[in-house]
PDB file of N, CA and C in Angstrom:
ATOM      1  N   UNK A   1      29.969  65.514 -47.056  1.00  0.00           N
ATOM      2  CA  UNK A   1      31.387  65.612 -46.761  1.00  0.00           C
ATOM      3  C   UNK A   1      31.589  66.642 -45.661  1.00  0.00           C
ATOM      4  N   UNK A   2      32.627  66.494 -45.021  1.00  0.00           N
ATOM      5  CA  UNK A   2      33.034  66.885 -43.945  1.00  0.00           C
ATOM      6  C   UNK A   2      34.207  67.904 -44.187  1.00  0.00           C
ATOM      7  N   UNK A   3      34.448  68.987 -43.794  1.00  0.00           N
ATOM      8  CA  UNK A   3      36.294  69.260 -43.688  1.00  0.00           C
ATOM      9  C   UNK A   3      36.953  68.730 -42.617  1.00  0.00           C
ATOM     10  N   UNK A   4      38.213  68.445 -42.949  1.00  0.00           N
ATOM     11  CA  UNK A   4      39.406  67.850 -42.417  1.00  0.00           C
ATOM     12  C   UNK A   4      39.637  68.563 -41.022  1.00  0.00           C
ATOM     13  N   UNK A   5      39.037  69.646 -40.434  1.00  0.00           N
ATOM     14  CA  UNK A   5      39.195  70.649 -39.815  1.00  0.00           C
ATOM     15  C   UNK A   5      38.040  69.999 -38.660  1.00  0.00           C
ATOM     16  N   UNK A   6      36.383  69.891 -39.466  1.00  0.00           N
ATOM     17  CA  UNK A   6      35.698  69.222 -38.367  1.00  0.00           C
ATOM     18  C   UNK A   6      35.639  67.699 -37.810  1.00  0.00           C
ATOM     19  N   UNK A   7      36.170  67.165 -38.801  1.00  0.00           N
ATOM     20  CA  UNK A   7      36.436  65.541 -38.687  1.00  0.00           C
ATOM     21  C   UNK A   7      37.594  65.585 -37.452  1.00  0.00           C
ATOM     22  N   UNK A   8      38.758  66.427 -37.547  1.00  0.00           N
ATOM     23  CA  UNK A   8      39.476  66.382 -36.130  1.00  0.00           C
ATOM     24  C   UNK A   8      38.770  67.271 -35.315  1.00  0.00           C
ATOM     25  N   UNK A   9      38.082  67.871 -35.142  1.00  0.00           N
ATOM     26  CA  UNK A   9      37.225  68.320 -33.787  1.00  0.00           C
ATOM     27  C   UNK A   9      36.185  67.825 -33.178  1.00  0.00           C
ATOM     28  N   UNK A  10      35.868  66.769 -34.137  1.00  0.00           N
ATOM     29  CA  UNK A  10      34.762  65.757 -33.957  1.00  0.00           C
ATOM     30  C   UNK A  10      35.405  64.515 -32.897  1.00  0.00           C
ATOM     31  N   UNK A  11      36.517  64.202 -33.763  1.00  0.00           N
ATOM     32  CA  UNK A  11      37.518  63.347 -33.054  1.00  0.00           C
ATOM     33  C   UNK A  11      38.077  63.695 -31.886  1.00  0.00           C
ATOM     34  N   UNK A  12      38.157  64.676 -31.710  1.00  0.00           N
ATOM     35  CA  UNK A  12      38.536  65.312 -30.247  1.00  0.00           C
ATOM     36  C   UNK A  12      37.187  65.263 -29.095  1.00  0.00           C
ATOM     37  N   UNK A  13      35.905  64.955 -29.854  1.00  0.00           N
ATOM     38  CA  UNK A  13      34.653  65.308 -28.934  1.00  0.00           C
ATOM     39  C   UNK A  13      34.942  63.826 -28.704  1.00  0.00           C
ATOM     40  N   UNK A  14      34.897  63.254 -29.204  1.00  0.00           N
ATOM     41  CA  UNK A  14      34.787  61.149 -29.064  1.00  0.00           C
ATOM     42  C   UNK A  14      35.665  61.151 -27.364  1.00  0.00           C
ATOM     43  N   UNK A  15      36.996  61.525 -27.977  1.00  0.00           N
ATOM     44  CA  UNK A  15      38.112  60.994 -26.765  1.00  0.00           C
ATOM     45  C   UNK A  15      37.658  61.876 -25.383  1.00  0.00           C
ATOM     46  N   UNK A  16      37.214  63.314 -25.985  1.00  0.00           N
ATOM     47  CA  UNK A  16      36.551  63.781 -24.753  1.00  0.00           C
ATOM     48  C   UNK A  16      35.355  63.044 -24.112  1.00  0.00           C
ATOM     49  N   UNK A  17      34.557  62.646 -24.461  1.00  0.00           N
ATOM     50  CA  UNK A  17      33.366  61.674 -24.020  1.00  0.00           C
ATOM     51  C   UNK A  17      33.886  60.479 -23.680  1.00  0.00           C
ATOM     52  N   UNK A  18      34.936  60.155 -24.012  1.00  0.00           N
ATOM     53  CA  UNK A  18      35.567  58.601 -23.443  1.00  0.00           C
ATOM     54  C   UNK A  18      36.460  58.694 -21.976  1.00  0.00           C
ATOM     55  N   UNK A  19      36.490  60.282 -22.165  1.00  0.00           N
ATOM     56  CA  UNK A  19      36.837  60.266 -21.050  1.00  0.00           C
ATOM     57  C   UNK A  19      36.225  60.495 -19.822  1.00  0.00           C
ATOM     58  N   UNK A  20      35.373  61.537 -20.347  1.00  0.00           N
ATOM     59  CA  UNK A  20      34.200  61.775 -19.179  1.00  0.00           C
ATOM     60  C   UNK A  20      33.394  60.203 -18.786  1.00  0.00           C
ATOM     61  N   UNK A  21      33.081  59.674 -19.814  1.00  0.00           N
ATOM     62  CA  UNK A  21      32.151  58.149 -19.290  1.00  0.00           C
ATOM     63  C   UNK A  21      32.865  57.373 -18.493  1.00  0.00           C
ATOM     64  N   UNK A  22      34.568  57.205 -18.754  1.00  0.00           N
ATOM     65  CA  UNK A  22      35.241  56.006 -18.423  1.00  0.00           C
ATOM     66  C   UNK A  22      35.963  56.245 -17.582  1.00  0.00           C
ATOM     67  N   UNK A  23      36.314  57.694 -17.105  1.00  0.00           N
ATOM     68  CA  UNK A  23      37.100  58.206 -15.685  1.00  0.00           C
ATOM     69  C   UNK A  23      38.379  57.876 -16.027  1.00  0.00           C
ATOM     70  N   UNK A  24      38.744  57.918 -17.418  1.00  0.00           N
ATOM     71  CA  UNK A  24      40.342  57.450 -17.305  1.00  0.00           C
ATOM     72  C   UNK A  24      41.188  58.920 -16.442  1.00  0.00           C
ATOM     73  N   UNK A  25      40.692  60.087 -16.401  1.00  0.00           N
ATOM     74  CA  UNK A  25      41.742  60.497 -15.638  1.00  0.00           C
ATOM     75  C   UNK A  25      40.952  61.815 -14.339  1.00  0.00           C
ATOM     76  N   UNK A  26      41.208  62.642 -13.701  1.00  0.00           N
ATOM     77  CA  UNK A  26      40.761  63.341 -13.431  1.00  0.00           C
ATOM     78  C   UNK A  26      39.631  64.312 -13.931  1.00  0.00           C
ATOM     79  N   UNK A  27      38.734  64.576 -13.694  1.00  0.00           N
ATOM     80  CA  UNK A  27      38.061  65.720 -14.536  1.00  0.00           C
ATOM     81  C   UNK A  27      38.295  67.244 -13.923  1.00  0.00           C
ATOM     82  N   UNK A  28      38.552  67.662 -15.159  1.00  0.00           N
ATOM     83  CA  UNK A  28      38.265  69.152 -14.463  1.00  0.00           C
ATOM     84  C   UNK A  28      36.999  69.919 -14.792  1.00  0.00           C
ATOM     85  N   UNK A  29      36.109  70.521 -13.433  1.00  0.00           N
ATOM     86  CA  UNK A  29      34.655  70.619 -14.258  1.00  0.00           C
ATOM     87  C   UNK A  29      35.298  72.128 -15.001  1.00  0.00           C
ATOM     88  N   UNK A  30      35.816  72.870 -14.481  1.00  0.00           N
ATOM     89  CA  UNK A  30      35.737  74.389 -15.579  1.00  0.00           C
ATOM     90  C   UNK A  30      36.192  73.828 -17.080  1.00  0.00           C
ATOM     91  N   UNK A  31      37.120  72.993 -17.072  1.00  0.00           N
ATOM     92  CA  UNK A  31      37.228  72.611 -18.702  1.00  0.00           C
ATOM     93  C   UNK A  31      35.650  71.930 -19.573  1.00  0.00           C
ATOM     94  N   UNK A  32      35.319  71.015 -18.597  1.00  0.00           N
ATOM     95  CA  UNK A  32      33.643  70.563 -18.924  1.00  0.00           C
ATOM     96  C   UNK A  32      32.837  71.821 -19.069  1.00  0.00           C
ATOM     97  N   UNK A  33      32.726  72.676 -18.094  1.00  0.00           N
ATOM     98  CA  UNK A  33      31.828  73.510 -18.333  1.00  0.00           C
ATOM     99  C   UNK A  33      32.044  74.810 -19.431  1.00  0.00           C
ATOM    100  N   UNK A  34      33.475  74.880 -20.058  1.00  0.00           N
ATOM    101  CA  UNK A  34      33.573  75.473 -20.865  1.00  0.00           C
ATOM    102  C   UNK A  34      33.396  74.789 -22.230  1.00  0.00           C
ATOM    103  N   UNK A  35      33.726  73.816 -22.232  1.00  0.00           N
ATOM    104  CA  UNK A  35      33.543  72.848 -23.739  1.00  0.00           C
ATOM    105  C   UNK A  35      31.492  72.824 -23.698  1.00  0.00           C
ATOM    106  N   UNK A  36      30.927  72.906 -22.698  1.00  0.00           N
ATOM    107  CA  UNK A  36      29.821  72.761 -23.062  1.00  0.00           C
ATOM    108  C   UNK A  36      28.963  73.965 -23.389  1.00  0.00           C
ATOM    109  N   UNK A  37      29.425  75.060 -22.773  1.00  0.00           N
ATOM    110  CA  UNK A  37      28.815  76.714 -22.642  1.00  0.00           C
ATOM    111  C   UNK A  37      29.385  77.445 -24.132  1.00  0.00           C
ATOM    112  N   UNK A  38      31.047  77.300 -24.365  1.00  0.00           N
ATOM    113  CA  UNK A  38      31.644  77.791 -25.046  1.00  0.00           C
ATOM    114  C   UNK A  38      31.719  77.012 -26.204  1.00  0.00           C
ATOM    115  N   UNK A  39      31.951  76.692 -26.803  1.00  0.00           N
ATOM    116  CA  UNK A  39      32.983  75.400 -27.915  1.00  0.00           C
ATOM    117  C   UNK A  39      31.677  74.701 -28.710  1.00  0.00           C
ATOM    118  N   UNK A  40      30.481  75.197 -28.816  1.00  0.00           N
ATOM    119  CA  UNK A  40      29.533  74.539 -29.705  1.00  0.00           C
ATOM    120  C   UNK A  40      29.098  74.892 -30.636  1.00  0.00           C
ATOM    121  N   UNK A  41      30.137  75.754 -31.480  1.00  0.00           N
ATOM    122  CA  UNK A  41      30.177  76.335 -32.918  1.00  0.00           C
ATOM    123  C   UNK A  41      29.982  75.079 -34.262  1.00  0.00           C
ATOM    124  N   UNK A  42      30.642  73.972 -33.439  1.00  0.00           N
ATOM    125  CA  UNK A  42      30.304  72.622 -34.723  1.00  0.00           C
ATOM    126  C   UNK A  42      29.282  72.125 -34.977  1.00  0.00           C
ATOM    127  N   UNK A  43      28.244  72.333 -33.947  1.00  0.00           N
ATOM    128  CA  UNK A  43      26.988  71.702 -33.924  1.00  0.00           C
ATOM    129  C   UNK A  43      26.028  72.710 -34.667  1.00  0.00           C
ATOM    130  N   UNK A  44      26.497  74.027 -35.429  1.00  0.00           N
ATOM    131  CA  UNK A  44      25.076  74.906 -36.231  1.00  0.00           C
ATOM    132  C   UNK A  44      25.032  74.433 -37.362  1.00  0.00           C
TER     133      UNK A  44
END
């Protein structure tokens, strides 16, 4: 089981990756490069 807490941050990684693959909109790399440097507390 999961908490309700990582199941929506998980869900937030999906739409982020759908977006990076599918170019639906601009990228910004400092937001990329912070979600990848910073923000990987879900994955220990």
């Amino acid at each position: 089981m999961i908490s309700r807490r990582l199941a929506g941050r998980l869900v937030g990684m999906v739409c982020f990756r759908n977006i990076l693959v599918h170019d639906y909109l601009e990228i910004d790399s400092t937001i990329v490069h912070n979600k990848l440097t910073e923000e990987l507390d879900d994955f220990d």
